[in-house]
Protein backbone atom coordinates (compact mmCIF):
# COMPACT_ATOMS: atom_id res chain seq x y z
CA UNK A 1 144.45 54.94 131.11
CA UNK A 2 146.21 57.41 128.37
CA UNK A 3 146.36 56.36 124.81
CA UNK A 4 149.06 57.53 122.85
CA UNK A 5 149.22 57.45 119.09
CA UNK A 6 151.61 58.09 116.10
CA UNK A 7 155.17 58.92 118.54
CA UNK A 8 157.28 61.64 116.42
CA UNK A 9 160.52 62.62 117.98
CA UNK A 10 159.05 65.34 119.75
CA UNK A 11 155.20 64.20 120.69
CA UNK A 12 152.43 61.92 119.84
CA UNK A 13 149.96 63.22 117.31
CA UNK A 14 147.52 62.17 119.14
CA UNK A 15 146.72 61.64 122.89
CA UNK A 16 143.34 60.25 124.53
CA UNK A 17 142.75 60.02 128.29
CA UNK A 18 139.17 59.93 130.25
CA UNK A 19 137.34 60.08 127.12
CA UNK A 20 139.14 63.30 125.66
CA UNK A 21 141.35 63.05 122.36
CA UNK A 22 144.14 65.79 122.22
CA UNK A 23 145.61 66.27 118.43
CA UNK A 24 149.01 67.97 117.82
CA UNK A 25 149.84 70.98 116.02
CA UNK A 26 148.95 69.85 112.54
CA UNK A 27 150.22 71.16 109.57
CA UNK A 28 149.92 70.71 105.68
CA UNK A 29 151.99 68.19 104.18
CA UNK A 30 152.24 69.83 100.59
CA UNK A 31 153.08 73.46 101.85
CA UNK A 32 153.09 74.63 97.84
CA UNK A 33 149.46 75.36 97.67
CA UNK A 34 147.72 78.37 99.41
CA UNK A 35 145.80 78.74 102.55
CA UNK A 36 143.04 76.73 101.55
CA UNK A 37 144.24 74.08 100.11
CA UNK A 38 146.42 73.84 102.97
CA UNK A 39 143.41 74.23 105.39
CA UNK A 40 141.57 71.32 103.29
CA UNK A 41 145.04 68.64 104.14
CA UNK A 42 145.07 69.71 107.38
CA UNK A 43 141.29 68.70 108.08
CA UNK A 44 141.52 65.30 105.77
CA UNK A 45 144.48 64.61 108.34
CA UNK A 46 142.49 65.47 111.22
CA UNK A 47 139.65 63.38 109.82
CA UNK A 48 142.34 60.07 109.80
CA UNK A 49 143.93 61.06 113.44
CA UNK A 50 140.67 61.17 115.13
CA UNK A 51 139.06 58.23 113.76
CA UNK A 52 142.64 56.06 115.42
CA UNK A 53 141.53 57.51 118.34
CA UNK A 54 137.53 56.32 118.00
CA UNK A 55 136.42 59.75 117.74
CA UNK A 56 135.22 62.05 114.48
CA UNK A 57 135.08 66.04 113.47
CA UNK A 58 131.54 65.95 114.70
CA UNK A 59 132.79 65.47 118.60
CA UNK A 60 135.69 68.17 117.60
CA UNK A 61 135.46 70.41 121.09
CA UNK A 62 137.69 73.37 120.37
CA UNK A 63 140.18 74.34 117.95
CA UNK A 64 143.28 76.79 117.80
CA UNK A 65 144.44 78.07 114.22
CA UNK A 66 147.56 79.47 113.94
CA UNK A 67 147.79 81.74 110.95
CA UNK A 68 151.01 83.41 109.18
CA UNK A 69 148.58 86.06 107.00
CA UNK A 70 145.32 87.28 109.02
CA UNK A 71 144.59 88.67 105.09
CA UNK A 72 144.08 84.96 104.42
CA UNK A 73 141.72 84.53 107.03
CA UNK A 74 138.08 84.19 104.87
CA UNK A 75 140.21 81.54 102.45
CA UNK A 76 140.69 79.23 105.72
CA UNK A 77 137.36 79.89 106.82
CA UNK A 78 135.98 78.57 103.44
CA UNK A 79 137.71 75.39 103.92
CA UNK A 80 136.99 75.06 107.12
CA UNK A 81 133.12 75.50 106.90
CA UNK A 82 133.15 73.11 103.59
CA UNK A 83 134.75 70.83 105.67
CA UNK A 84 132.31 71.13 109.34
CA UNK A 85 129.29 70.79 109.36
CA UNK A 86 127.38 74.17 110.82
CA UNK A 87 125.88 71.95 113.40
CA UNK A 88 129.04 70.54 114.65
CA UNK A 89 131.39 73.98 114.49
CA UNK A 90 133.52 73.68 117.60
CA UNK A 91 134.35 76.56 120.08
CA UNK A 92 137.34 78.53 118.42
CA UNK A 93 140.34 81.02 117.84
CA UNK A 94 142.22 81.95 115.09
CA UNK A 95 145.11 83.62 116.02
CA UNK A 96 147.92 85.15 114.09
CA UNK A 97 151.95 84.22 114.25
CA UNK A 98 154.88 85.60 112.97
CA UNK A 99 155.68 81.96 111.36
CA UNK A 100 155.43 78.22 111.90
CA UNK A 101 158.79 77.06 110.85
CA UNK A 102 159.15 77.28 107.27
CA UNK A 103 158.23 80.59 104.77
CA UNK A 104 155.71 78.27 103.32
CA UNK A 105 153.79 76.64 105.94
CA UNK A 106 150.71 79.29 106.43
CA UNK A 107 148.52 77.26 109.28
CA UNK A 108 148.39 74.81 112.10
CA UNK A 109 145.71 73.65 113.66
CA UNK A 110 145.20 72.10 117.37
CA UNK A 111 142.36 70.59 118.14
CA UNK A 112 140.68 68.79 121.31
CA UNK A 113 137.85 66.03 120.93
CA UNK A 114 135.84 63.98 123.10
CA UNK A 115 135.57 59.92 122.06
């Protein structure tokens, strides 16, 4: 059975099936601040998606991060490992864009979890 959760007009933010949670592109809701405070929303958001779904950071299986400024890289990075716990860091890529849909938006992350 698939479990679908939080419908936007485009997706669901979230989407379980056979024990695997699938989360959205997620960006920063308060685009004003830099990458790392930006970073930080994304992964309290993350934190709230996965735990509708049954699941937590700590069963996070891979992640894609989708930069604007590869110069901003270690300031992501900072947030991120404040955030995961060494133990727990998922397989990953950072890769960076050209933009993600506003001048102000500087990350999205996608990430894939198990329940």
């Amino acid at each position: 059975m698939t479990k679908r959760i939080e419908q936007t007009k485009i997706m669901h933010r979230v989407v379980e099936h056979g024990g695997v949670v699938y989360l959205g592109g997620i960006t920063a809701d308060d685009t004003s601040v830099g990458m790392g405070g930006q970073t930080s929303q994304i992964c309290a958001k993350i934190d709230k998606l996965l735990a509708l779904a049954g699941s937590d950071k700590t069963r996070i299986l891979s992640a894609q991060i989708f930069i604007t400024d590869m110069s901003l890289k270690g300031e992501m990075n900072d947030a991120w490992t404040a955030w995961m716990p060494a133990e727990h860091l998922p397989a990953r890529a950072t890769v960076g864009v050209a933009d993600l849909g506003t001048p102000t938006t500087l990350i999205e992350i996608v990430v894939t979890a198990h329940s």
